[in-house]
Structures are given as C-alpha cells and as structure tokens.
Protein backbone atom coordinates (compact mmCIF):
# COMPACT_ATOMS: atom_id res chain seq x y z
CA UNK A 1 0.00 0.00 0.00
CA UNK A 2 1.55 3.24 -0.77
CA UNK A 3 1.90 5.49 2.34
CA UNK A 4 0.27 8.64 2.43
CA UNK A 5 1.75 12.26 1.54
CA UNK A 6 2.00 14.28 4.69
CA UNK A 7 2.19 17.65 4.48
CA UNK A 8 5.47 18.77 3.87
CA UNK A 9 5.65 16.08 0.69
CA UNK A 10 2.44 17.87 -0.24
CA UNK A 11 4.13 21.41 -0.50
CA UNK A 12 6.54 20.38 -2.19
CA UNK A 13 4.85 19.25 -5.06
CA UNK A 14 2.63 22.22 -5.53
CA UNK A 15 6.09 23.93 -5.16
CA UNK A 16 7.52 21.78 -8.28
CA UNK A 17 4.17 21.89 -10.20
CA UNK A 18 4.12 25.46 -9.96
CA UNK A 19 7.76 25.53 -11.39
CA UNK A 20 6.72 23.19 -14.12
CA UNK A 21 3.97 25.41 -14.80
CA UNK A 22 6.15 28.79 -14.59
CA UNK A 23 8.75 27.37 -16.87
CA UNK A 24 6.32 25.90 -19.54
CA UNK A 25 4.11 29.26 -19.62
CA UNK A 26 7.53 31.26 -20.25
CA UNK A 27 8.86 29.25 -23.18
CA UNK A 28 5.27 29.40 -24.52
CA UNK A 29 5.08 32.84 -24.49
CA UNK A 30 8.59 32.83 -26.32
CA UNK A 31 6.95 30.95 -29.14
CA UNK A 32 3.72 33.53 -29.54
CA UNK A 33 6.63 35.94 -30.66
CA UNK A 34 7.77 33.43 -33.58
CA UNK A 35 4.11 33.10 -34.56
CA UNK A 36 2.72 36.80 -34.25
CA UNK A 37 0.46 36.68 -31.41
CA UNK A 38 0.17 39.43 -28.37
CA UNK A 39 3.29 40.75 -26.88
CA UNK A 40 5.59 39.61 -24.73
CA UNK A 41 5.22 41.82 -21.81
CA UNK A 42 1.34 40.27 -22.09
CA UNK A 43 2.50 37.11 -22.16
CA UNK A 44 5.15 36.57 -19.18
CA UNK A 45 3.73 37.00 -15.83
CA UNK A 46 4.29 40.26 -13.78
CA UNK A 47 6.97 38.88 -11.74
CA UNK A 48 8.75 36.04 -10.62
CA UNK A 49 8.70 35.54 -6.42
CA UNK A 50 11.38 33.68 -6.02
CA UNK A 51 15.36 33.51 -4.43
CA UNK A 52 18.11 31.72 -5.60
CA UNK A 53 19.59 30.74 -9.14
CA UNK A 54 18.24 26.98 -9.31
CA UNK A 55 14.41 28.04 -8.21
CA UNK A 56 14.70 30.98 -10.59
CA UNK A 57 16.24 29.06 -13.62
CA UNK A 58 13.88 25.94 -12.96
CA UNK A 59 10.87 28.20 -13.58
CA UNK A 60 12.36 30.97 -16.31
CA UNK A 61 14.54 28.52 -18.22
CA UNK A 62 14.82 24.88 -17.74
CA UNK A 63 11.51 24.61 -20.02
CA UNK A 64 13.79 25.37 -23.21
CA UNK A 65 17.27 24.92 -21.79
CA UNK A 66 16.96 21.65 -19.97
CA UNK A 67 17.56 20.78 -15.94
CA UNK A 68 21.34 20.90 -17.04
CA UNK A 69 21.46 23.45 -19.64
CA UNK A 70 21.97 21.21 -22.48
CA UNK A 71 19.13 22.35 -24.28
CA UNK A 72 15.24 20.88 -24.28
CA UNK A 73 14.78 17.98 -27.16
CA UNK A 74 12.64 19.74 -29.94
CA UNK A 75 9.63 17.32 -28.96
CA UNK A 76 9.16 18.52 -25.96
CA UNK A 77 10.38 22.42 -26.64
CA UNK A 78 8.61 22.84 -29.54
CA UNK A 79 10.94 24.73 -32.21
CA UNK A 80 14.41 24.09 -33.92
CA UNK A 81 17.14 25.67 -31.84
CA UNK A 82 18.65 28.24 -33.17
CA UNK A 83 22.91 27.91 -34.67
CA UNK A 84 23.49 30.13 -31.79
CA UNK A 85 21.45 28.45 -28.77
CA UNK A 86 23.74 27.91 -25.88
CA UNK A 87 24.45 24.63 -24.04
CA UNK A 88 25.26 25.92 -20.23
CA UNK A 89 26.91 22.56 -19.58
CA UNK A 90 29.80 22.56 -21.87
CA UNK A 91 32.66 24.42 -20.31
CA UNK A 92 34.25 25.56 -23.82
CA UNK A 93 30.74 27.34 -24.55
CA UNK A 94 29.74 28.90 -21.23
CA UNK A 95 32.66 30.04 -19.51
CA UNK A 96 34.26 32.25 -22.07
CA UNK A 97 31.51 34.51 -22.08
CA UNK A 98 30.97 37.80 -19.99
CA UNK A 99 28.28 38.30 -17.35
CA UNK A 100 27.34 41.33 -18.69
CA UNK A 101 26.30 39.64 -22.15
CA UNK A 102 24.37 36.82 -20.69
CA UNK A 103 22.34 40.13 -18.49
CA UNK A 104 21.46 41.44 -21.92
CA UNK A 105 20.11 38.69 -23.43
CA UNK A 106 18.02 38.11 -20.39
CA UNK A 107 16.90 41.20 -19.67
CA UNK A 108 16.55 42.55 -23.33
CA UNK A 109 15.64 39.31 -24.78
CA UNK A 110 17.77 37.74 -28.25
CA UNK A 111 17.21 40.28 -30.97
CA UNK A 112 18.45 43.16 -28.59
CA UNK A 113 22.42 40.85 -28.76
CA UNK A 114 21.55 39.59 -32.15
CA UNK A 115 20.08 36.18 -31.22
CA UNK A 116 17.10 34.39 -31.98
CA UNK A 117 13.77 35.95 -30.79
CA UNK A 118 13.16 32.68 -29.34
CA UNK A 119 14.81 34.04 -26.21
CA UNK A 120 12.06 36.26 -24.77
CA UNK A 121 12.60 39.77 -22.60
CA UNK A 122 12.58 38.83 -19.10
CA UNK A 123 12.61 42.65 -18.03
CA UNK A 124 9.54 43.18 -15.58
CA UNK A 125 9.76 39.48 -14.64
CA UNK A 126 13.27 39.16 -13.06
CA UNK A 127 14.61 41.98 -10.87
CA UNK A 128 18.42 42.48 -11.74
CA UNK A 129 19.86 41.12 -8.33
CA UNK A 130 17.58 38.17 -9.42
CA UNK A 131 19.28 37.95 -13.03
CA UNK A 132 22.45 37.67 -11.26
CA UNK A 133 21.41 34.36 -9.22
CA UNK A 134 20.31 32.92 -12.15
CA UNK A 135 23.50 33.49 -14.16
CA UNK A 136 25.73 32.50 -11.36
CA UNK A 137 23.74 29.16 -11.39
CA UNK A 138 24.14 28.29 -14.83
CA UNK A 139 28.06 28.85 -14.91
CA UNK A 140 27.90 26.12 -12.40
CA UNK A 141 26.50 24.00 -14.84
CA UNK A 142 30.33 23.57 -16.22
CA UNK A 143 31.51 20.65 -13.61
CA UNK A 144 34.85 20.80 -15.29
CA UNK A 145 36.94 23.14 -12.91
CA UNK A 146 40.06 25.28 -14.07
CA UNK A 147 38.14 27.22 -17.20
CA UNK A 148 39.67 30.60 -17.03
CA UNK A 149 36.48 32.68 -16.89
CA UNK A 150 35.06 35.77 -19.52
CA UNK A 151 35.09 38.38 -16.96
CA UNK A 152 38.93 38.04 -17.30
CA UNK A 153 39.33 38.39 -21.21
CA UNK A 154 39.99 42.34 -21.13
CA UNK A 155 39.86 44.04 -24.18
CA UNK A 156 42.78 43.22 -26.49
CA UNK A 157 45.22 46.60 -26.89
CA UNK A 158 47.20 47.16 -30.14
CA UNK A 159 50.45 45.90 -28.72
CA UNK A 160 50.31 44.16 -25.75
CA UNK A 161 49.38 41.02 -26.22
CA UNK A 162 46.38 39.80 -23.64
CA UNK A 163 46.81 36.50 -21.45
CA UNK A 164 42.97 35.24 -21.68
CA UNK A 165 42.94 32.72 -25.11
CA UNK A 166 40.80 33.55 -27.50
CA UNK A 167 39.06 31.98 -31.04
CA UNK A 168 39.58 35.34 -33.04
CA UNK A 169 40.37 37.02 -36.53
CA UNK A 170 42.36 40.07 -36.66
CA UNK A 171 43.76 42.28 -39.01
CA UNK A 172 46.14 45.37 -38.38
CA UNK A 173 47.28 48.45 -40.19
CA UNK A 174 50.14 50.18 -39.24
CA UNK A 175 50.86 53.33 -41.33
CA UNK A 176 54.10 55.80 -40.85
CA UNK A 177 53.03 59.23 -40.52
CA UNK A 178 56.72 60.57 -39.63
CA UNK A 179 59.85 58.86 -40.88
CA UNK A 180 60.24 56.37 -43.78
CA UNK A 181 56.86 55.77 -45.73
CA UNK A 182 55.84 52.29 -44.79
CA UNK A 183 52.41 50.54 -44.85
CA UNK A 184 52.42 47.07 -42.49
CA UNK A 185 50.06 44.70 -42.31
CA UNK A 186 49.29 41.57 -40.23
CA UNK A 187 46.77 39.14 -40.04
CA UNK A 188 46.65 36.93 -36.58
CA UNK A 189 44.14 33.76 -36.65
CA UNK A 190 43.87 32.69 -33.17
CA UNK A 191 42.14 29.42 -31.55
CA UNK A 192 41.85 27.83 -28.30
CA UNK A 193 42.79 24.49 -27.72
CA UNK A 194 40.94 22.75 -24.65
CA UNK A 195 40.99 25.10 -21.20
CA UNK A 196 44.50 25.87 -21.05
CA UNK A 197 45.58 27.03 -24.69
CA UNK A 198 45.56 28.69 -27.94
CA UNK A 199 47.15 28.42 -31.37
CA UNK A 200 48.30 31.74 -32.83
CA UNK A 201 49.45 32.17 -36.43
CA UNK A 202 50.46 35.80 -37.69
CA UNK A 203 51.14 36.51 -40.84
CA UNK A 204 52.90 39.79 -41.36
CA UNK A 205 52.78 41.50 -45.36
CA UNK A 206 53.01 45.37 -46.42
CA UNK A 207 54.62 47.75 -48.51
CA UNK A 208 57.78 49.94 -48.08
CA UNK A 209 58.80 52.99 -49.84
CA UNK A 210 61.67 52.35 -52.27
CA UNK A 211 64.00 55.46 -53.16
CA UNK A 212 64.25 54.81 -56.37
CA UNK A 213 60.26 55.64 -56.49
CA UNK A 214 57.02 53.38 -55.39
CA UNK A 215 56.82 50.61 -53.31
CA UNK A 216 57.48 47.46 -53.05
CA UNK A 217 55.21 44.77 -50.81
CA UNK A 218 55.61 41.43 -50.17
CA UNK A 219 55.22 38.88 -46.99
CA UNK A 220 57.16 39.06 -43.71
CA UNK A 221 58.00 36.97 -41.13
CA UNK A 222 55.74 34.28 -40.26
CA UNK A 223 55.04 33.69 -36.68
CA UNK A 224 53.68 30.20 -35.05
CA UNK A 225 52.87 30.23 -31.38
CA UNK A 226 50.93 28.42 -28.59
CA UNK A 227 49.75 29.99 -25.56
CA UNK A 228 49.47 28.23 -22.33
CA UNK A 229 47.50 29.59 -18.80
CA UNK A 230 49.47 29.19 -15.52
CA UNK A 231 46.89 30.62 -13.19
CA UNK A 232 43.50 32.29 -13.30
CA UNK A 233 40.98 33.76 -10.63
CA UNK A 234 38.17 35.89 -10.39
CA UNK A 235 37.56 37.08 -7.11
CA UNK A 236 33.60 36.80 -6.59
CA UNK A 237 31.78 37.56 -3.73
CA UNK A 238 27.94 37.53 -3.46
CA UNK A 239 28.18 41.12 -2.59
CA UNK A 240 29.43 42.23 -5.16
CA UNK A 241 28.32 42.87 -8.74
CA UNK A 242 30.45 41.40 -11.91
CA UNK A 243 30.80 45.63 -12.50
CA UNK A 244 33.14 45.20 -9.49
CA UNK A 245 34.62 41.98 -10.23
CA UNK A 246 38.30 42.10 -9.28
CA UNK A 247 41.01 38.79 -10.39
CA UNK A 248 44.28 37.96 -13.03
CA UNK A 249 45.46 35.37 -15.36
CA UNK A 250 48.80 35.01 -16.51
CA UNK A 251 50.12 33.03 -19.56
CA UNK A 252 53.37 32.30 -21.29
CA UNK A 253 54.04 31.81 -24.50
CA UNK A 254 56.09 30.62 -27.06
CA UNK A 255 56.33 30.99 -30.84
CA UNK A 256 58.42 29.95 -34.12
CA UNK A 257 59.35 33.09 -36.61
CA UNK A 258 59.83 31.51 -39.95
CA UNK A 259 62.40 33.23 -42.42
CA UNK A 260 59.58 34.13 -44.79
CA UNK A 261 60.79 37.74 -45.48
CA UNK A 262 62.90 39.54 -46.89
CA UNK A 263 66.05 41.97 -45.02
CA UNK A 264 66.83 44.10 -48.22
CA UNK A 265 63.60 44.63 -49.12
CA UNK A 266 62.10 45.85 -45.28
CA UNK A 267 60.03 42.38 -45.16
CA UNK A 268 61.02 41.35 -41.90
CA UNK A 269 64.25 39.86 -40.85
CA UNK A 270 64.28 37.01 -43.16
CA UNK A 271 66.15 35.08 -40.61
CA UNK A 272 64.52 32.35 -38.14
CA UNK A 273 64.17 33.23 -34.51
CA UNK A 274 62.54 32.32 -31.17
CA UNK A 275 60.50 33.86 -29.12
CA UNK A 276 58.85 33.73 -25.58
CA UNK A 277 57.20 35.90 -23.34
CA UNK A 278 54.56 36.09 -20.72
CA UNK A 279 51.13 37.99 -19.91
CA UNK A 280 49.59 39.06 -16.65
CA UNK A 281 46.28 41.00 -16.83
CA UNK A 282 44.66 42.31 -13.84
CA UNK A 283 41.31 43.37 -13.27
CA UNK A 284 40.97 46.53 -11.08
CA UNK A 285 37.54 46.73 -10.00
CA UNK A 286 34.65 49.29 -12.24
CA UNK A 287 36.24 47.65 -15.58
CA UNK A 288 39.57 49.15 -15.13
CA UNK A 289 41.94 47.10 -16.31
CA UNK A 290 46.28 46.80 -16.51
CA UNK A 291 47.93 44.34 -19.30
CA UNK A 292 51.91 43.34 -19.00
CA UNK A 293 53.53 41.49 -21.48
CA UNK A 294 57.50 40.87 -21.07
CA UNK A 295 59.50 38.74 -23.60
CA UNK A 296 62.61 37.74 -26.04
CA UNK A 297 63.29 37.70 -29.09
CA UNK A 298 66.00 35.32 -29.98
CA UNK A 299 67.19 35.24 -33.69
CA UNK A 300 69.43 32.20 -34.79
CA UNK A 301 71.81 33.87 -36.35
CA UNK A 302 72.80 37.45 -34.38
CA UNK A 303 74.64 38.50 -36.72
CA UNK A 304 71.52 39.25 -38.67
CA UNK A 305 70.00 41.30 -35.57
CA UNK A 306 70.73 41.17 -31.88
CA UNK A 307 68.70 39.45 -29.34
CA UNK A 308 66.33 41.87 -27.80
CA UNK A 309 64.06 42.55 -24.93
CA UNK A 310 60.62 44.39 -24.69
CA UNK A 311 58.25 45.41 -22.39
CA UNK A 312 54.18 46.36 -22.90
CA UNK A 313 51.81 47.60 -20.63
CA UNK A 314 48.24 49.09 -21.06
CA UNK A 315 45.65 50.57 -18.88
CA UNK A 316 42.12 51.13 -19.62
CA UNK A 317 38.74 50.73 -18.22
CA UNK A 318 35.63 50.20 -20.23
CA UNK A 319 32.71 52.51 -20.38
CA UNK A 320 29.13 51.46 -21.59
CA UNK A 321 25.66 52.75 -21.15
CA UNK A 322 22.40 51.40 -21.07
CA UNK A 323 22.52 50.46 -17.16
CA UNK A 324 26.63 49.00 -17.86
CA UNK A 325 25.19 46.67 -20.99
CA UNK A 326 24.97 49.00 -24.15
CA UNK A 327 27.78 49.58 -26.39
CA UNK A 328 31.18 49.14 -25.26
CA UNK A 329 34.19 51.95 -25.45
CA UNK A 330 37.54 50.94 -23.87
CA UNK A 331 40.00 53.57 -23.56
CA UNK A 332 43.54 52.89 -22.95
CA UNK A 333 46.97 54.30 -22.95
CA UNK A 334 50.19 51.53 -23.33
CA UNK A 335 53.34 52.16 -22.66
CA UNK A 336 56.20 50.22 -24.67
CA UNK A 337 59.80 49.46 -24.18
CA UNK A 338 62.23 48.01 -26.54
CA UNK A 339 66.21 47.11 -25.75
CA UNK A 340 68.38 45.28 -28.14
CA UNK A 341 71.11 43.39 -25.90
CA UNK A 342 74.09 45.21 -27.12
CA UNK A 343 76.92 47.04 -24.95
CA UNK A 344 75.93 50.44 -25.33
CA UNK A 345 72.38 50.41 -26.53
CA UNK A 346 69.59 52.79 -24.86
CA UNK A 347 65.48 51.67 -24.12
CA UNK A 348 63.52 53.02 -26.65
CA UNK A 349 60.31 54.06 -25.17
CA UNK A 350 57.07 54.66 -27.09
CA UNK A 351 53.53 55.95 -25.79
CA UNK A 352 50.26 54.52 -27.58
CA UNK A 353 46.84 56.55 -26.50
CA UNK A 354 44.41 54.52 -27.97
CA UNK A 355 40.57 53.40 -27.82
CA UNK A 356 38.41 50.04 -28.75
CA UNK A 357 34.78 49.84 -29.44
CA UNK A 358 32.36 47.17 -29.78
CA UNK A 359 30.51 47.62 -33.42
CA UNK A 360 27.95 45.28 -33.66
CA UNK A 361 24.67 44.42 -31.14
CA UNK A 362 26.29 40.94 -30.33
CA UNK A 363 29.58 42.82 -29.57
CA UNK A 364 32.05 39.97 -31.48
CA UNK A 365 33.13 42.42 -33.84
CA UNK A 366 35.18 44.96 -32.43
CA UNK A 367 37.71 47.69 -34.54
CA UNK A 368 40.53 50.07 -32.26
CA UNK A 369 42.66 52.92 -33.22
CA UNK A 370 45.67 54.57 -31.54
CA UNK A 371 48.74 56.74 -32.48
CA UNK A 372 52.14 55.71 -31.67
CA UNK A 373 54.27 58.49 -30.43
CA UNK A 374 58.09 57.89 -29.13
CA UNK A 375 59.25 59.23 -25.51
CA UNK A 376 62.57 59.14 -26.37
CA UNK A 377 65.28 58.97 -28.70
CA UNK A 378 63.07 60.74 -31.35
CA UNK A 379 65.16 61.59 -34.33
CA UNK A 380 64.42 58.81 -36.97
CA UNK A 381 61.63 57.10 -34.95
CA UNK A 382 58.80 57.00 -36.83
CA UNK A 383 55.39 57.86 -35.63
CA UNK A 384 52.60 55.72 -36.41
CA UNK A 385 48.76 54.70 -36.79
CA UNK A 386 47.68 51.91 -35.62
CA UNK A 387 44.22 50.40 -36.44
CA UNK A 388 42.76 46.76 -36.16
CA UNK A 389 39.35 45.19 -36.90
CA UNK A 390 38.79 42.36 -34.77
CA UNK A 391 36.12 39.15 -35.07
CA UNK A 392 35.70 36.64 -32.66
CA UNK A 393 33.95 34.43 -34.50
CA UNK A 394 33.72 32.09 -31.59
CA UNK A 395 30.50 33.74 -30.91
CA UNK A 396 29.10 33.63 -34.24
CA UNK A 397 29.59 34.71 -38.12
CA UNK A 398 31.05 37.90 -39.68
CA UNK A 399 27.86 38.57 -41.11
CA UNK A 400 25.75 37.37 -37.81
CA UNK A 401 24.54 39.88 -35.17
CA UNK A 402 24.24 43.38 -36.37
C-alpha cells in the first residue's frame, strides 16, 4: 500500500508543479513571438517571487534549456534551436563569455544581442539582483573546474598582447606618418585548444617605400605560437556585482618566426628566430583594467640582428551605457619598451593613446585605433597609426549579429 503524503511532501509538489507550470508558460510565451500573437510583456507574468539561481532558472529557463542546460529535445520544446542556442553545460561554450552579455540577453531578450527571438525579454519578470542568481547558477552547470572565466578576457590593446585565449580574426594596419613611408600589415588567426591554450598564427605582409620611387610589398616573417594559462581567478563575492569583479590570469608563451621575409627589401628579418614571453592581466575593480607582457626575441643567427628585450603595458577601463550593458568603449593608454642586448644600446620608449569599441549588437566584432608616439630617442623614430578590426567568430559569423 503506498503510504500517504503528509504535508510537507504535499508542499513540495505544488512547489515543483508550480515551477513546471512557470517554466512551460515562459517558453510558450517565447513561441507567440515566432508566430505573431500578443506581446511579450502580455505574455510573461508580472513577476517572478522567487530567491536563488536553481528556483529561478527551474521556472524561467529549464523549459527550453533543460535541468542541465543542455538544451530541451525539440519534442518537448517545440521549435528548432537556433545555430546560436547555448548549451550551459559545456565548459568551452559557457565560460568564455561575460556576465554582462548573458544580463542582456536576459533582460533585453535575443534580438536586442543579435540572437534568436526565441529568447524572450525577461525585463519586468526578473529583478536584476535576481538575473544575477540565475547566471551565477548556470556557470555552475560547467563541472569541469580550471576554465579561465570571460570576466577576465579584457579588451585586447594594439600591442600588448592579452593572457585570456581567445578563437579570433584580426587584421592590423600600421601606417608611418613621420619617418620612412611604410604601410604594415598583419593578419593573426587565433584558436583555443581545450581550457589551457591557444594556437596563434600571424602573418605579417606590407609595402615599403623604395628610393628609387614606389613601393614594393611582399610577406614578412611568419610567426607560429601556442599559448598556455598558468593561473587564473576571479575574485567573486555575493556582494558584489560582476561591475566590481576584481582577479588575473597570466600566460606564457612561445612561438616559431619563420624566415619568410625579406632583409633588403624591409620584409622582416628574413632570418629564423625564437620567441617567448609572458602575460599578466589584472582586473581593477569598475572595468579598469592593466595588461603586461614581457618577452625575447632570440634570432638564430645574431649577426643578422641582436637578441632583444621588450616590455608592454596598457591601462584602460571600459565605459558602456544602457545600465553597464549597451555599447562598449575601452580607452587605454600603453606604454612600450624596446632594448636590443648590445653594450651600449639605450630603451627606446614609445607611448600609444588609444581606444576600442564594440561595433555590432552581439559585440564579437570589435575595430581600435591609436597613435604611436616615441618618448625618447626621437630623431628617426617614426610615428605611427595603428588600427585593427577584430572578429571573434567564436561567438558567431562575420555577417551574424548586427
């Protein structure tokens, strides 16, 4: 004979029924959008009374994104998922991303970040302290510990080279406005490999000024390289918004310069070479952010060129409206040293004020600008522009999310 409910068994299933109910009403109401019918704000209830991330993502989202966040079958959700419809429980998919994008897409709903308008506006339904919980619970949905996490990929400068590993496109101009006409290019594919590393493949080409008249272009000095983590931590407290996040990551790495250029010609150094350095960002707290990047350059044959040390730092913060989730501007200033190791040889010492902006509404296409100006040692230094367009196509097509 089954035993009875008593009370308490009783509560709890109305509880769980009426988070059954909650969850299958809000994906419903994300359908009426696909098929025309009233509005959203109609559709979702007032308000949802509830405290913590699991109660709150068990009645919001588990109807469309599953109990673990890998995604409701289409039986039982009721339309295709989308190219771009996230699965919470794989670590490579949810923990590169930033807070502050998941809040849009919740608050705003998917067309406002260039995502399906299956994911509805939850504005007037969750309270943003509530929006929080509910994100903190589903980047718990990675089990896999030791993902570094989005909230420490700061925006990439035009020098310094960034520790956080990234699956990115991106192109740079460099053009001479004082000294020697010179146009130089590069194009850096970049792609993570597991939790720990990246591939990085530049490929250097411009054009130089000849003085017999014109230019001449060509391709430089490939570069192969693999980026590794040492350490990563984001220092979260529940009091404390991801605005205020503080933490670092630092990363070495090393890379391969092929002889692929050409000396007489200003392509490079047409000689083969080594070269390692680390990375150490630091988040300050209010989106302010420091970069360092240290390294050597070590060519086979000195001879050719002189081993040589460097030194990059930038410091920024990012600025965005729209209550911290609009459009992203990220000013920053670097500071860059350069020392060949020669008896007798000076620092050379550049300053680069610079900005980067997010373009489209999905914010994976991103373009920066700065001017290159030397501290010291200015006769024959040239000054440049600097410009890059970046994609990280990571989080979706070239063409996706405007």
């Amino acid at each position: 004979m089954q035993k009875p409910a008593n009370g308490s068994e009783i509560n709890q299933g109305i509880k769980s029924e009426r988070i059954l109910w909650s969850g299958t009403a809000l994906c419903m109401a994300a359908l009426l959008i696909l098929a025309g019918r009233q509005a959203l704000s109609e559709d979702l209830p007032r308000s949802l009374n509830l405290h913590g991330g699991k109660a709150i993502y068990d009645a919001a989202c588990v109807a469309c994104h599953g109990t673990k966040g890998e995604g409701t079958p289409k039986t039982s959700a009721g339309f295709d998922p989308p190219n771009s419809f996230p699965h919470f429980n794989k670590c490579d998919e949810t923990t590169p991303e930033f807070t502050r994008d998941y809040k849009a897409a919740i608050r705003d709903g998917g067309p406002a970040r260039g995502f399906s308008t299956i994911m509805p506006s939850f504005s007037g339904v969750l309270t943003s302290a509530q929006m929080d919980e509910v994100i903190a619970y589903l980047r718990g949905l990675c089990k896999e510990k030791g993902w570094p996490v989005g909230e420490l990929n700061v925006p990439r400068a035009l020098l310094t080279e960034k520790a956080f590993p990234e699956s990115e496109t991106i192109l740079t101009a460099t053009v001479n406005t004082k000294g020697p006409p010179a146009i130089a290019n590069e194009l850096v594919y970049e792609r993570v490999l597991g939790k720990l590393d990246q591939l990085e493949v530049a490929l250097p080409f411009g054009w130089v000024h000849k003085g017999s008249g014109g230019y001449s272009g060509g391709l430089g000095d490939i570069a192969i390289g693999d980026k590794h983590i040492l350490y990563s931590h984001l220092n979260e407290s529940p009091y404390q918004s991801a605005y205020e996040s503080t933490g670092s990551i630092l990363s070495i790495q090393g890379e391969v310069v092929l002889a692929t250029g050409d000396r007489k010609r200003g392509l490079g150094a047409g000689e083969p070479s080594l070269g390692v350095f680390a990375m150490y960002d630091r988040l300050l707290g209010h989106q302010a952010f420091m970069q360092i990047q240290t390294g050597i350059n070590i060519p086979r044959h000195t001879e050719f060129g002189p081993r040589s040390l460097y030194l990059r730092s930038a410091f920024g913060k990012s600025i965005a409206g729209d209550g911290n989730l609009g459009r992203l501007w990220s000013p920053m200033v670097e500071i860059i040293g350069n020392r060949d190791l020669t008896s007798g040889t000076k620092t050379d010492w550049d300053a680069v004020p610079e900005f980067q902006v997010t373009i489209n509404r999905r914010q994976h296409i991103r373009a920066a600008v700065g001017y290159l100006m030397p501290i010291n040692d200015t006769s024959g230094r040239p000054q440049q522009i600097i410009a890059y367009f970046l994609w990280d196509w990571f989080d979706g097509g070239l063409l996706e999310g405007w």
